[in-house]
PDB file of N, CA and C in Angstrom:
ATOM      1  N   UNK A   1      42.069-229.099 123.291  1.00  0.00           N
ATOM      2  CA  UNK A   1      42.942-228.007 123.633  1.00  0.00           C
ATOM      3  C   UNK A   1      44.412-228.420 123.471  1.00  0.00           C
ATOM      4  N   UNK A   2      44.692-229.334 123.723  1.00  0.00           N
ATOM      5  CA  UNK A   2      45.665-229.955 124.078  1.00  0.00           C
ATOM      6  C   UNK A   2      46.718-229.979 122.719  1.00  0.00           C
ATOM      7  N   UNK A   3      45.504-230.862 121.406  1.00  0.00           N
ATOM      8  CA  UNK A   3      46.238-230.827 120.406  1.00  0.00           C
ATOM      9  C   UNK A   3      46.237-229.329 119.178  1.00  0.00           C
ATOM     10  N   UNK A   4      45.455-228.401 119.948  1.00  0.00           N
ATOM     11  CA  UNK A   4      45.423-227.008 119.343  1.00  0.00           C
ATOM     12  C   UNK A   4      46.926-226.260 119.780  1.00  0.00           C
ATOM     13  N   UNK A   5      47.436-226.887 120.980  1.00  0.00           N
ATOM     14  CA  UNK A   5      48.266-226.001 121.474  1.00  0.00           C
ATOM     15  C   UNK A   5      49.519-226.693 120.300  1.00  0.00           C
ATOM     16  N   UNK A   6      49.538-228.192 120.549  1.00  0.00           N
ATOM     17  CA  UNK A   6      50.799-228.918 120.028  1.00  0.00           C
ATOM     18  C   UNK A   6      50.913-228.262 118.362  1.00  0.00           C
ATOM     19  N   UNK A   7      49.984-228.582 118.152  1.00  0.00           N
ATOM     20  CA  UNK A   7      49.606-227.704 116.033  1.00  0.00           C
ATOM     21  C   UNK A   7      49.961-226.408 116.532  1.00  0.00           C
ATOM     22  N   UNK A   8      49.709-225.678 116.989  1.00  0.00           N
ATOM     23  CA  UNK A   8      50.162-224.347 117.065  1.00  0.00           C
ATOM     24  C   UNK A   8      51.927-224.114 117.719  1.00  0.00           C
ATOM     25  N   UNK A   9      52.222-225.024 118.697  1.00  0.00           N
ATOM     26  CA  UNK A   9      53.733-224.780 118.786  1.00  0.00           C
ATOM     27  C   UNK A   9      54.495-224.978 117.307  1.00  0.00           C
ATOM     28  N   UNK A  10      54.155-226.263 116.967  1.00  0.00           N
ATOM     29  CA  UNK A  10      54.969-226.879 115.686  1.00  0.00           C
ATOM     30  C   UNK A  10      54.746-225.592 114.693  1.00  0.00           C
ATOM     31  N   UNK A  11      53.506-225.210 114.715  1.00  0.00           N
ATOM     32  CA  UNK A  11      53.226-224.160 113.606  1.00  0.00           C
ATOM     33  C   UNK A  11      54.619-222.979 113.480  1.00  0.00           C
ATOM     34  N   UNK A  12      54.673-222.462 115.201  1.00  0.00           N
ATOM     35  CA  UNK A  12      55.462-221.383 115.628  1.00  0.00           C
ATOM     36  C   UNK A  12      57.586-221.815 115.571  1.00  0.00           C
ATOM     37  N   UNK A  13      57.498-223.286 115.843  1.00  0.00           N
ATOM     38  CA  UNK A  13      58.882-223.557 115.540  1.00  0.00           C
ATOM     39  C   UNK A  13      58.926-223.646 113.965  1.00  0.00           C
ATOM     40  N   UNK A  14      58.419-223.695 113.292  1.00  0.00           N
ATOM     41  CA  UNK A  14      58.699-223.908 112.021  1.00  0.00           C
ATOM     42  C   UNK A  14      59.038-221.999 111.373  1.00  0.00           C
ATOM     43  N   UNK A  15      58.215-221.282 111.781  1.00  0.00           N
ATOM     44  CA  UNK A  15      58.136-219.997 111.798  1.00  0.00           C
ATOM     45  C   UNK A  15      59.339-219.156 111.843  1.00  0.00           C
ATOM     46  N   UNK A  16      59.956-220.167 113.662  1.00  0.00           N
ATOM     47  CA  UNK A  16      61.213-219.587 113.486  1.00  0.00           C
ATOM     48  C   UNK A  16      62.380-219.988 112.604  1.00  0.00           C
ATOM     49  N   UNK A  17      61.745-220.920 111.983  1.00  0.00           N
ATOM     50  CA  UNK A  17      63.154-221.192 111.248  1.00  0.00           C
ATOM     51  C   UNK A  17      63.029-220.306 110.109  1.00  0.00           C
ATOM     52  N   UNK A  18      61.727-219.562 109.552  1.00  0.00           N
ATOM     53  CA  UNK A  18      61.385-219.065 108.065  1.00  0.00           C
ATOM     54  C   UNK A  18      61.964-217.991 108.210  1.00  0.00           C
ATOM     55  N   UNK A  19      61.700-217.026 109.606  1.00  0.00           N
ATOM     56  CA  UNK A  19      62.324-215.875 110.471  1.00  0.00           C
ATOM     57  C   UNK A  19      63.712-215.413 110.176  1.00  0.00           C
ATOM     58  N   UNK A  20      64.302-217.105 111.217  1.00  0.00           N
ATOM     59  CA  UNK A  20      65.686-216.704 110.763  1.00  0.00           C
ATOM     60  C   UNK A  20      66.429-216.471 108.940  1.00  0.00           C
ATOM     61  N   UNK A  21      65.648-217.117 108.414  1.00  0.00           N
ATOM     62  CA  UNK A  21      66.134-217.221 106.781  1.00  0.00           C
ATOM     63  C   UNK A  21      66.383-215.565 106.369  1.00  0.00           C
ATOM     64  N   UNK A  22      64.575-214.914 107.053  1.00  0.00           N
ATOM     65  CA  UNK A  22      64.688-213.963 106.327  1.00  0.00           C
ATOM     66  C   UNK A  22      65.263-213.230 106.745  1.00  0.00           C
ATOM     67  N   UNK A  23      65.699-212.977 108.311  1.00  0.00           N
ATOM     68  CA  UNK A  23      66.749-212.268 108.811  1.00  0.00           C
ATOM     69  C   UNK A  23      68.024-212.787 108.036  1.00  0.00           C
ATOM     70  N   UNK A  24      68.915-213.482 107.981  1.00  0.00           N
ATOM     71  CA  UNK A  24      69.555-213.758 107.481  1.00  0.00           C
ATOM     72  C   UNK A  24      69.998-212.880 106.000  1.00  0.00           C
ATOM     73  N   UNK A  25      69.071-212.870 105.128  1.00  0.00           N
ATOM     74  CA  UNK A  25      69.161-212.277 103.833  1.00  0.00           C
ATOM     75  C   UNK A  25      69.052-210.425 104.600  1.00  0.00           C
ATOM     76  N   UNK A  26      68.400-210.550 105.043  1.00  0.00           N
ATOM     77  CA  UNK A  26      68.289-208.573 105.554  1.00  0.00           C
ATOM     78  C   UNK A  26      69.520-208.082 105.979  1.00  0.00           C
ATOM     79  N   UNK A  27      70.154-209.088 106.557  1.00  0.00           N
ATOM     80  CA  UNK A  27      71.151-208.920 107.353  1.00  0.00           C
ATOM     81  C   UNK A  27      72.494-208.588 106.627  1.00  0.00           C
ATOM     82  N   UNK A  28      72.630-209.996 105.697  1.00  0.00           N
ATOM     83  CA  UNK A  28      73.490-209.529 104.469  1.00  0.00           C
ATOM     84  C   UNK A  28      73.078-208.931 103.679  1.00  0.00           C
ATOM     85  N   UNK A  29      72.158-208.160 103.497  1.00  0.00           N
ATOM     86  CA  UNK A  29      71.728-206.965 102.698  1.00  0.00           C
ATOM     87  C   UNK A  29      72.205-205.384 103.487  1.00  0.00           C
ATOM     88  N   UNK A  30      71.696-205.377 104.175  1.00  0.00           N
ATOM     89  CA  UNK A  30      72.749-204.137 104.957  1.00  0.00           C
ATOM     90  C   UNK A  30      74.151-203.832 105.310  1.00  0.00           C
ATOM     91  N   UNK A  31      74.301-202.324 105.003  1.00  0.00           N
ATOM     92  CA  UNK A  31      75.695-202.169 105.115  1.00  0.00           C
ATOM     93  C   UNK A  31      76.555-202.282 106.771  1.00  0.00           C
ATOM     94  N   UNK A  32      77.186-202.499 106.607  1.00  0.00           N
ATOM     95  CA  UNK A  32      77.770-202.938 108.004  1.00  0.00           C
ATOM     96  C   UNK A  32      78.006-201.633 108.421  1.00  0.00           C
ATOM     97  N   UNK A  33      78.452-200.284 108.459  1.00  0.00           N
ATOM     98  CA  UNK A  33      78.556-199.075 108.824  1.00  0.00           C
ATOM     99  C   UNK A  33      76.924-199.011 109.561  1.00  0.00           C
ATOM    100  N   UNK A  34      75.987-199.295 108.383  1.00  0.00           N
ATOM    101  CA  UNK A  34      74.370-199.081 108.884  1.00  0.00           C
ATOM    102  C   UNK A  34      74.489-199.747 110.285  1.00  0.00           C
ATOM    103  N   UNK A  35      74.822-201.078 110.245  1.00  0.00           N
ATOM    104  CA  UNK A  35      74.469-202.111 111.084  1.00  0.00           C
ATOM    105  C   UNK A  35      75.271-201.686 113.006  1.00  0.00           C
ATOM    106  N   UNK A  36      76.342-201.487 112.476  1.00  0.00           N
ATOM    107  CA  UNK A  36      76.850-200.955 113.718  1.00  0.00           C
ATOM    108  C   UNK A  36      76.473-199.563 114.234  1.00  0.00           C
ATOM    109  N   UNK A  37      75.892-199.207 113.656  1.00  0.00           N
ATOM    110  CA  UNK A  37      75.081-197.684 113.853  1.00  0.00           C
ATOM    111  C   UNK A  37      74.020-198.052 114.825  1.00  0.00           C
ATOM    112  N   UNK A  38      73.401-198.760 113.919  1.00  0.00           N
ATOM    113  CA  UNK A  38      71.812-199.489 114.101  1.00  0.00           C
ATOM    114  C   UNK A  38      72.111-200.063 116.144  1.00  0.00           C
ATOM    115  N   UNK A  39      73.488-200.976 115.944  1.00  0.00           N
ATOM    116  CA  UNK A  39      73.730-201.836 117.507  1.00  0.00           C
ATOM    117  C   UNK A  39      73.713-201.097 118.131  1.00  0.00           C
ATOM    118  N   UNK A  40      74.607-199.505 118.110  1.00  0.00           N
ATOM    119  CA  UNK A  40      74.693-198.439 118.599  1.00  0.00           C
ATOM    120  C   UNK A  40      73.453-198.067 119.197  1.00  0.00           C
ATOM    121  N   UNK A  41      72.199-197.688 118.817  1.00  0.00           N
ATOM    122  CA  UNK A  41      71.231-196.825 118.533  1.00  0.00           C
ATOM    123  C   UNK A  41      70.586-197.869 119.869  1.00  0.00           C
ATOM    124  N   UNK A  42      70.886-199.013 119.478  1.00  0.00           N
ATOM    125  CA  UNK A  42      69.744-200.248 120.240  1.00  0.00           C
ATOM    126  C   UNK A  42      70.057-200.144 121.517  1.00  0.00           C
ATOM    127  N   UNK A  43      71.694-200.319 121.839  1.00  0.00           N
ATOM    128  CA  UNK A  43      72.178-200.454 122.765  1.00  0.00           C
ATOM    129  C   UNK A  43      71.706-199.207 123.841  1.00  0.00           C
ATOM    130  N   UNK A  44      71.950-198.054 123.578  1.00  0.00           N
ATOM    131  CA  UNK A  44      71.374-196.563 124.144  1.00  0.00           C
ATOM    132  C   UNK A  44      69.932-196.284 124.152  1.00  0.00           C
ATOM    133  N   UNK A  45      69.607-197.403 123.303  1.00  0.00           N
ATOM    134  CA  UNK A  45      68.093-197.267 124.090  1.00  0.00           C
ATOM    135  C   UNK A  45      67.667-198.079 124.699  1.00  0.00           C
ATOM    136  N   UNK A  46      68.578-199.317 125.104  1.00  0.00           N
ATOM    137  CA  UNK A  46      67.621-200.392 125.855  1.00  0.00           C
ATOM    138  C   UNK A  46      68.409-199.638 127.513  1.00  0.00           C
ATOM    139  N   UNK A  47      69.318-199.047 127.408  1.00  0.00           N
ATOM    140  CA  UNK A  47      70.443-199.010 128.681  1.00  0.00           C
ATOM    141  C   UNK A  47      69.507-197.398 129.093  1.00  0.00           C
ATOM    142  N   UNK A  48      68.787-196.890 128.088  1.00  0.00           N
ATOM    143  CA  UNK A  48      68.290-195.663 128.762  1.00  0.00           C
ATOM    144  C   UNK A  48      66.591-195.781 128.714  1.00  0.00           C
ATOM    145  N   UNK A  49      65.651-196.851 128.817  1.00  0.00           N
ATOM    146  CA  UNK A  49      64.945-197.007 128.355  1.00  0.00           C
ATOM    147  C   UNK A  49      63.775-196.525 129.724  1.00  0.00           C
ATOM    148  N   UNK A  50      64.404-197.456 131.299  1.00  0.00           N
ATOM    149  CA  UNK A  50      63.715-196.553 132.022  1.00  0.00           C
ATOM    150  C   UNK A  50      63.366-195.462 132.299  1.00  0.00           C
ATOM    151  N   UNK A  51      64.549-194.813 132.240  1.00  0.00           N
ATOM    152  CA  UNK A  51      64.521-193.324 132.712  1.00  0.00           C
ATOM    153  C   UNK A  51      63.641-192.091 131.571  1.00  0.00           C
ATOM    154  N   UNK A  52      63.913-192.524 130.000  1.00  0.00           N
ATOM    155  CA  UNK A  52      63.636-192.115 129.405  1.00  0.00           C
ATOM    156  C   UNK A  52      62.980-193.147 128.505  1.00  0.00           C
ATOM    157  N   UNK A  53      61.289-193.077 128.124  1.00  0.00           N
ATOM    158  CA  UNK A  53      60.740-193.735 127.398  1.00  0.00           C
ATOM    159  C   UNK A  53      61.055-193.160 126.395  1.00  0.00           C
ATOM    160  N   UNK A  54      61.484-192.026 125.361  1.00  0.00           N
ATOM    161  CA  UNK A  54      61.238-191.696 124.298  1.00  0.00           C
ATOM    162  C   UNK A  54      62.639-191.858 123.539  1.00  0.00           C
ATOM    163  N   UNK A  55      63.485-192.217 124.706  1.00  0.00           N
ATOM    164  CA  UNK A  55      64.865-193.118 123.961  1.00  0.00           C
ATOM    165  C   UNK A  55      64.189-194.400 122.837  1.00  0.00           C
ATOM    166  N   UNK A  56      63.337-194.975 123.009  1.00  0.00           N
ATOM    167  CA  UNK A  56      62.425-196.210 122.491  1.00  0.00           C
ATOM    168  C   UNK A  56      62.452-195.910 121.086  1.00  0.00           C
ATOM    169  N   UNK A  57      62.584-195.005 120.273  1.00  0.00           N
ATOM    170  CA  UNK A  57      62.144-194.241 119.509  1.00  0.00           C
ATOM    171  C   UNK A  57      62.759-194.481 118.418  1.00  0.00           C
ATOM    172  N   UNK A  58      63.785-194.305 118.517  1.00  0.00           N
ATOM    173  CA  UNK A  58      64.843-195.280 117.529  1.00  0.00           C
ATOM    174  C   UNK A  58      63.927-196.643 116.751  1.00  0.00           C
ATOM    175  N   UNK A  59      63.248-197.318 117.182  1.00  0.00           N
ATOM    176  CA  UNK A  59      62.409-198.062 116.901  1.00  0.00           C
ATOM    177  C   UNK A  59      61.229-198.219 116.055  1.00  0.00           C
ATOM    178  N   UNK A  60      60.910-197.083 115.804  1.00  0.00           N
ATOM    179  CA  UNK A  60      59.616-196.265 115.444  1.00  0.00           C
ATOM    180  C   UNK A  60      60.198-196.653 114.211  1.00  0.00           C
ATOM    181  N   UNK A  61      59.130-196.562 112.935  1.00  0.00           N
ATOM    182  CA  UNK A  61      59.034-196.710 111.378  1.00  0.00           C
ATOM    183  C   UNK A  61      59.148-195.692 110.978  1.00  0.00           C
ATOM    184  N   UNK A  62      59.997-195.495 110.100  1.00  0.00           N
ATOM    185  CA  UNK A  62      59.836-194.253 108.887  1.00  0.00           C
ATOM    186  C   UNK A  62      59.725-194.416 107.905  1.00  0.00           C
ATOM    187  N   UNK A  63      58.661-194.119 107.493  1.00  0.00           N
ATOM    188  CA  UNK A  63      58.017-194.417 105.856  1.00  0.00           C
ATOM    189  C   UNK A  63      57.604-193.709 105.345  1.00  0.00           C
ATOM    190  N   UNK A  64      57.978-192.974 104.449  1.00  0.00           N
ATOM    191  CA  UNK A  64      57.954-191.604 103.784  1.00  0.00           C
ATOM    192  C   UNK A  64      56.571-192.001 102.845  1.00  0.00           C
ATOM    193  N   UNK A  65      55.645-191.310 102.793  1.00  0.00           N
ATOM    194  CA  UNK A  65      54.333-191.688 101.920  1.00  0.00           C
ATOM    195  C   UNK A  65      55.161-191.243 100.829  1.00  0.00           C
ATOM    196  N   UNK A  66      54.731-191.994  99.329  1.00  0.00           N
ATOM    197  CA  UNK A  66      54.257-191.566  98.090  1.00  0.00           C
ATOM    198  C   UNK A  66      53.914-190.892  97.800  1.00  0.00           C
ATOM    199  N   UNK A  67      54.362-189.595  96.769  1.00  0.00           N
ATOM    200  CA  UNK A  67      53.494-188.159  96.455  1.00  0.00           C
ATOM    201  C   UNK A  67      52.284-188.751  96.052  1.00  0.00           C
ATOM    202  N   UNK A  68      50.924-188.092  95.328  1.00  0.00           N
ATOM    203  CA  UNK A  68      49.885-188.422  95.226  1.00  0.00           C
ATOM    204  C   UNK A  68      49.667-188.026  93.850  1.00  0.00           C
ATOM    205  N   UNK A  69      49.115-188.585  93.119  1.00  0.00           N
ATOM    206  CA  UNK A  69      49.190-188.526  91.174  1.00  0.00           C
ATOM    207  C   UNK A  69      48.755-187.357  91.478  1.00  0.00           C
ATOM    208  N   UNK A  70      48.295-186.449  91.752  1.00  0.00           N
ATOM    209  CA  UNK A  70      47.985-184.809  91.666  1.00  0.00           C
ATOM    210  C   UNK A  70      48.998-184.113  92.502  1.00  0.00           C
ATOM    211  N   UNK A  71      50.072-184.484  93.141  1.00  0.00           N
ATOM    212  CA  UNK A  71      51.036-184.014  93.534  1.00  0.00           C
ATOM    213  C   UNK A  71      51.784-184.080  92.305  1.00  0.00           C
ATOM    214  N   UNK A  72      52.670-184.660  91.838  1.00  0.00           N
ATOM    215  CA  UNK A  72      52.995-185.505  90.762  1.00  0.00           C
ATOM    216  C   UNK A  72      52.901-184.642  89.725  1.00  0.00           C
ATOM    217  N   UNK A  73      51.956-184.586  89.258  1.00  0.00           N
ATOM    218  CA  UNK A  73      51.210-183.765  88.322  1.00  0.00           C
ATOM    219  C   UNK A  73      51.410-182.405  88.713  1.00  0.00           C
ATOM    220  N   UNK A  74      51.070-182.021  89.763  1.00  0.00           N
ATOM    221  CA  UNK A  74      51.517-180.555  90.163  1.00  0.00           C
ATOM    222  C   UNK A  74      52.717-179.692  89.800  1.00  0.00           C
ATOM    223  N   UNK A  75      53.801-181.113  90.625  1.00  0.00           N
ATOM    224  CA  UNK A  75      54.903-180.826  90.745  1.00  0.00           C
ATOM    225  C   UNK A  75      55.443-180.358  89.165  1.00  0.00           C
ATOM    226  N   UNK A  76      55.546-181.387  88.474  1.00  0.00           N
ATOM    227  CA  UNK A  76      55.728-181.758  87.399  1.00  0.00           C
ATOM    228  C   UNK A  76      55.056-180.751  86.287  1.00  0.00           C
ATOM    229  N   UNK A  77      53.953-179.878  86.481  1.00  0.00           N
ATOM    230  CA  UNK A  77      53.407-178.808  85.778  1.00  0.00           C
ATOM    231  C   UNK A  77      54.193-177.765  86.280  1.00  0.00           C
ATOM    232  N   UNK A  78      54.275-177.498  87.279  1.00  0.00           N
ATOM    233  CA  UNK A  78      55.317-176.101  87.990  1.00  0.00           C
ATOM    234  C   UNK A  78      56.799-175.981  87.402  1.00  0.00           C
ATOM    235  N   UNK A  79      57.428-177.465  86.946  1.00  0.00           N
ATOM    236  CA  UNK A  79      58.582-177.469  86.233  1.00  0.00           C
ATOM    237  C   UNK A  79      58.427-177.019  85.046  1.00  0.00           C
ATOM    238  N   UNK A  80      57.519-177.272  84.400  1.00  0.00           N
ATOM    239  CA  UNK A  80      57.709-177.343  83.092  1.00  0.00           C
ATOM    240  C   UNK A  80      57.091-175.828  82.538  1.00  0.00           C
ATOM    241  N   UNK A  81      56.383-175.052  83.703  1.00  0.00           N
ATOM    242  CA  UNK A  81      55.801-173.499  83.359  1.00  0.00           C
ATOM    243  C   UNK A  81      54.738-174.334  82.373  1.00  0.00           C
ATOM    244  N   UNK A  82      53.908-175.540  82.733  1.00  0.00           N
ATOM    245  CA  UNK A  82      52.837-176.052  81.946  1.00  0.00           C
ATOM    246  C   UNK A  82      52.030-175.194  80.689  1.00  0.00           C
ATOM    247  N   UNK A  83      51.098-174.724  81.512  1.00  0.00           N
ATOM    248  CA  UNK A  83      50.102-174.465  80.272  1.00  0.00           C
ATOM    249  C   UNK A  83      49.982-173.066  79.955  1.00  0.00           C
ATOM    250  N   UNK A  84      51.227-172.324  80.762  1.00  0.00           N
ATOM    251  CA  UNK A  84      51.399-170.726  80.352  1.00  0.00           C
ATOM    252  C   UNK A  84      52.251-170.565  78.819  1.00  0.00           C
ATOM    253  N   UNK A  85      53.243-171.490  78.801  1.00  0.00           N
ATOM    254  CA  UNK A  85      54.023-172.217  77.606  1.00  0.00           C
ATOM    255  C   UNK A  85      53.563-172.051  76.317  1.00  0.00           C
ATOM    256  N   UNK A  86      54.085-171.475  75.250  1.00  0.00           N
ATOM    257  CA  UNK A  86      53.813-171.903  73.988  1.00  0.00           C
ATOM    258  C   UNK A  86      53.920-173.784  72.948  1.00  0.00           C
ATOM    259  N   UNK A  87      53.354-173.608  72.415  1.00  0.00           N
ATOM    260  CA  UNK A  87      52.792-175.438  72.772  1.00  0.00           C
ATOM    261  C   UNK A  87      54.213-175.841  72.415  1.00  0.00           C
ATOM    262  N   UNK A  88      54.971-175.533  71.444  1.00  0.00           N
ATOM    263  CA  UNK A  88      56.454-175.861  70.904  1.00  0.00           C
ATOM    264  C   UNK A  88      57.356-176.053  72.135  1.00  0.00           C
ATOM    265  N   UNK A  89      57.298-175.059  73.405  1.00  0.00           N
ATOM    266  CA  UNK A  89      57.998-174.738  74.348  1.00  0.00           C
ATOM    267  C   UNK A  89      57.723-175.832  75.581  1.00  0.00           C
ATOM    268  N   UNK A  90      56.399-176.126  75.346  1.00  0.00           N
ATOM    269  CA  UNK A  90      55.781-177.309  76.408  1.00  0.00           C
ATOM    270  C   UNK A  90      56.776-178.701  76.588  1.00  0.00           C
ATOM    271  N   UNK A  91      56.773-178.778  78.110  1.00  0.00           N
ATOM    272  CA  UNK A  91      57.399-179.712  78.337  1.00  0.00           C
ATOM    273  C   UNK A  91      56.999-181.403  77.717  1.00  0.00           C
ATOM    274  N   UNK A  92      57.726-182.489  77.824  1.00  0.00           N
ATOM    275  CA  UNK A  92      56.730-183.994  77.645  1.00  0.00           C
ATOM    276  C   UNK A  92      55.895-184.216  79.296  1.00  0.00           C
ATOM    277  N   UNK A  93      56.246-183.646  80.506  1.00  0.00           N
ATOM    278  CA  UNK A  93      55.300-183.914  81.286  1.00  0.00           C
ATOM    279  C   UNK A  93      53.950-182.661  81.507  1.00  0.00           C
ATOM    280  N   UNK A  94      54.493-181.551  80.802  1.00  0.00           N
ATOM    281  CA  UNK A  94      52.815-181.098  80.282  1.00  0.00           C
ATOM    282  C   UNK A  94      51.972-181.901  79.420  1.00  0.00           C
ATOM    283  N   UNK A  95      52.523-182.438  78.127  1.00  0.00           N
ATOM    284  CA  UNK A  95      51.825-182.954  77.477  1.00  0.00           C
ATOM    285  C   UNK A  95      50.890-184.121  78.329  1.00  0.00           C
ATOM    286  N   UNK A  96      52.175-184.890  79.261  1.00  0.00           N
ATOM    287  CA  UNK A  96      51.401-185.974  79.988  1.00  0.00           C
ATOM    288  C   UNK A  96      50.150-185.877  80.520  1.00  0.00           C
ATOM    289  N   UNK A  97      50.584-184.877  81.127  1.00  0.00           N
ATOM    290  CA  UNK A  97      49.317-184.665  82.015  1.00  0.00           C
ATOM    291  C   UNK A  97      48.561-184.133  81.465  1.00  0.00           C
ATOM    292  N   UNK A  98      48.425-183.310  80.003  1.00  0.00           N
ATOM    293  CA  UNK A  98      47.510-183.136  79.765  1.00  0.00           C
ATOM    294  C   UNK A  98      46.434-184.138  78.926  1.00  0.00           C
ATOM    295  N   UNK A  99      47.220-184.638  78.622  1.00  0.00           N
ATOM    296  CA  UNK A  99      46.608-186.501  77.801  1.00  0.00           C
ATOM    297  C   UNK A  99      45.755-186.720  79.041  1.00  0.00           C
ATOM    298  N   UNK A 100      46.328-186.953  80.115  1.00  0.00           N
ATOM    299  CA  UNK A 100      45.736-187.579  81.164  1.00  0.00           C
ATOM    300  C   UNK A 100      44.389-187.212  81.362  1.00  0.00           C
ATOM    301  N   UNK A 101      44.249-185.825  81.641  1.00  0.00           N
ATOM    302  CA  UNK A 101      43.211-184.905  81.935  1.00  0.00           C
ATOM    303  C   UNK A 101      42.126-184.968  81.265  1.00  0.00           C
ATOM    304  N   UNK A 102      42.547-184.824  79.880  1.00  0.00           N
ATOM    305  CA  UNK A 102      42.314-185.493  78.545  1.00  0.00           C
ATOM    306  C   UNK A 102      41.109-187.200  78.822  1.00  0.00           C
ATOM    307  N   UNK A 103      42.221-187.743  79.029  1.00  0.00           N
ATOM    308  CA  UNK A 103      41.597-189.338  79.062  1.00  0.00           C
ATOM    309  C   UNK A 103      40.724-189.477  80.597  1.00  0.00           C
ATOM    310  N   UNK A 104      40.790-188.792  81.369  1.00  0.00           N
ATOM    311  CA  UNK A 104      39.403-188.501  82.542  1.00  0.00           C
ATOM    312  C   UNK A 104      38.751-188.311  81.980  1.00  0.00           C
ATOM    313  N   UNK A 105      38.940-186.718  81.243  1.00  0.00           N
ATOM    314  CA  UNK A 105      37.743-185.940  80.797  1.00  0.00           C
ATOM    315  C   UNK A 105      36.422-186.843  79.877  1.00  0.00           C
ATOM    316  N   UNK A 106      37.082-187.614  79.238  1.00  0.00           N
ATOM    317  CA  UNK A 106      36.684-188.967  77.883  1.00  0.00           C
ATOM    318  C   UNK A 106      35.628-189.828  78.577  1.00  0.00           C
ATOM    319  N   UNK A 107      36.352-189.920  79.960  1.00  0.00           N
ATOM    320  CA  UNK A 107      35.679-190.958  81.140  1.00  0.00           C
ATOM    321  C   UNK A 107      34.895-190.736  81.483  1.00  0.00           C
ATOM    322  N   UNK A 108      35.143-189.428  82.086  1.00  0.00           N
ATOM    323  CA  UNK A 108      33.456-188.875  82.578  1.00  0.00           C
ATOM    324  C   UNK A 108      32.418-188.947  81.957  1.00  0.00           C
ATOM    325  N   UNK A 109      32.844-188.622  80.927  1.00  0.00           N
ATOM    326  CA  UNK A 109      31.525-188.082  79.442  1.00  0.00           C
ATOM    327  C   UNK A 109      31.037-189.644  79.375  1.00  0.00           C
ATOM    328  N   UNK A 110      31.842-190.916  79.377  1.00  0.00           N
ATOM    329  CA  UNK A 110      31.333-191.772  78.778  1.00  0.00           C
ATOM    330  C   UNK A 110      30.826-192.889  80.137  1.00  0.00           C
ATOM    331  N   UNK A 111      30.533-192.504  81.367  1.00  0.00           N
ATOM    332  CA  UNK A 111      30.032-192.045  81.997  1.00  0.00           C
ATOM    333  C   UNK A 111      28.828-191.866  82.189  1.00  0.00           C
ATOM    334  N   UNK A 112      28.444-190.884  81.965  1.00  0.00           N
ATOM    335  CA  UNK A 112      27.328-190.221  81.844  1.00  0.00           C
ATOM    336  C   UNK A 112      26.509-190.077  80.974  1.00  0.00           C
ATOM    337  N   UNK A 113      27.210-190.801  79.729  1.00  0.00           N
ATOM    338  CA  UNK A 113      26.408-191.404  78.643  1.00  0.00           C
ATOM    339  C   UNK A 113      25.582-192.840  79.210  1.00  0.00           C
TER     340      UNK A 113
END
C-alpha cells in the first residue's frame, strides 16, 4: 500500500507540472478582455454561490454539436433550389450531394450483391 500510494503521489506531482504547462499556453492563448470577463464571471459566482446554486453555471460547457452530413446536405440543397433546378442552373453542392447519393446508392447494390 504504502509504495502504491508513493508511485501514485510522484505520478500526481509530475502531473502538476504537465497541468501547469498546459495552462500556461491556454492562458497566453486567450484574449485578455476574455480573461478579465472570465475573473469577473468566477468571482460572482464563487461570492454568490450559497445563496444561489445556479450562479455555478458560468461553469457549465458549451459545445455547440456539429450539423449532421444530412443536415449539411439539407442545408446546402435548400440553398442551391437543388433538384427543382435546371441541370445548367444547379449548384456545385447539388451536384455534391448528388454524387454522394450516387456513391451510397453503388454501395448498397454492391452490398447486396
Amino acid at each position: 500500500m504504502k509504495r502504491t500510494l508513493c508511485h501514485k503521489y510522484k505520478q500526481a506531482k509530475n502531473g502538476i507540472a504537465e497541468s501547469e504547462k498546459a495552462f500556461d499556453k491556454l492562458d497566453e492563448a486567450a484574449p485578455t478582455a476574455s480573461k478579465k470577463e472570465w475573473l469577473a464571471s468566477e468571482r460572482i459566482a464563487q461570492s454568490s454561490r450559497i445563496n444561489d446554486p445556479a450562479a455555478m453555471d458560468v461553469y457549465e460547457i458549451n459545445i455547440k454539436k456539429a450539423s449532421s452530413k444530412k443536415e449539411i446536405e439539407l442545408r446546402l440543397l435548400e440553398e442551391g433550389n437543388a433538384y427543382n433546378a435546371a441541370p445548367a442552373c444547379r449548384s456545385v453542392a447539388t451536384w455534391v450531394s448528388m454524387g454522394l447519393a450516387i456513391e451510397e446508392a453503388q454501395i448498397a447494390l454492391v452490398i447486396e450483391l
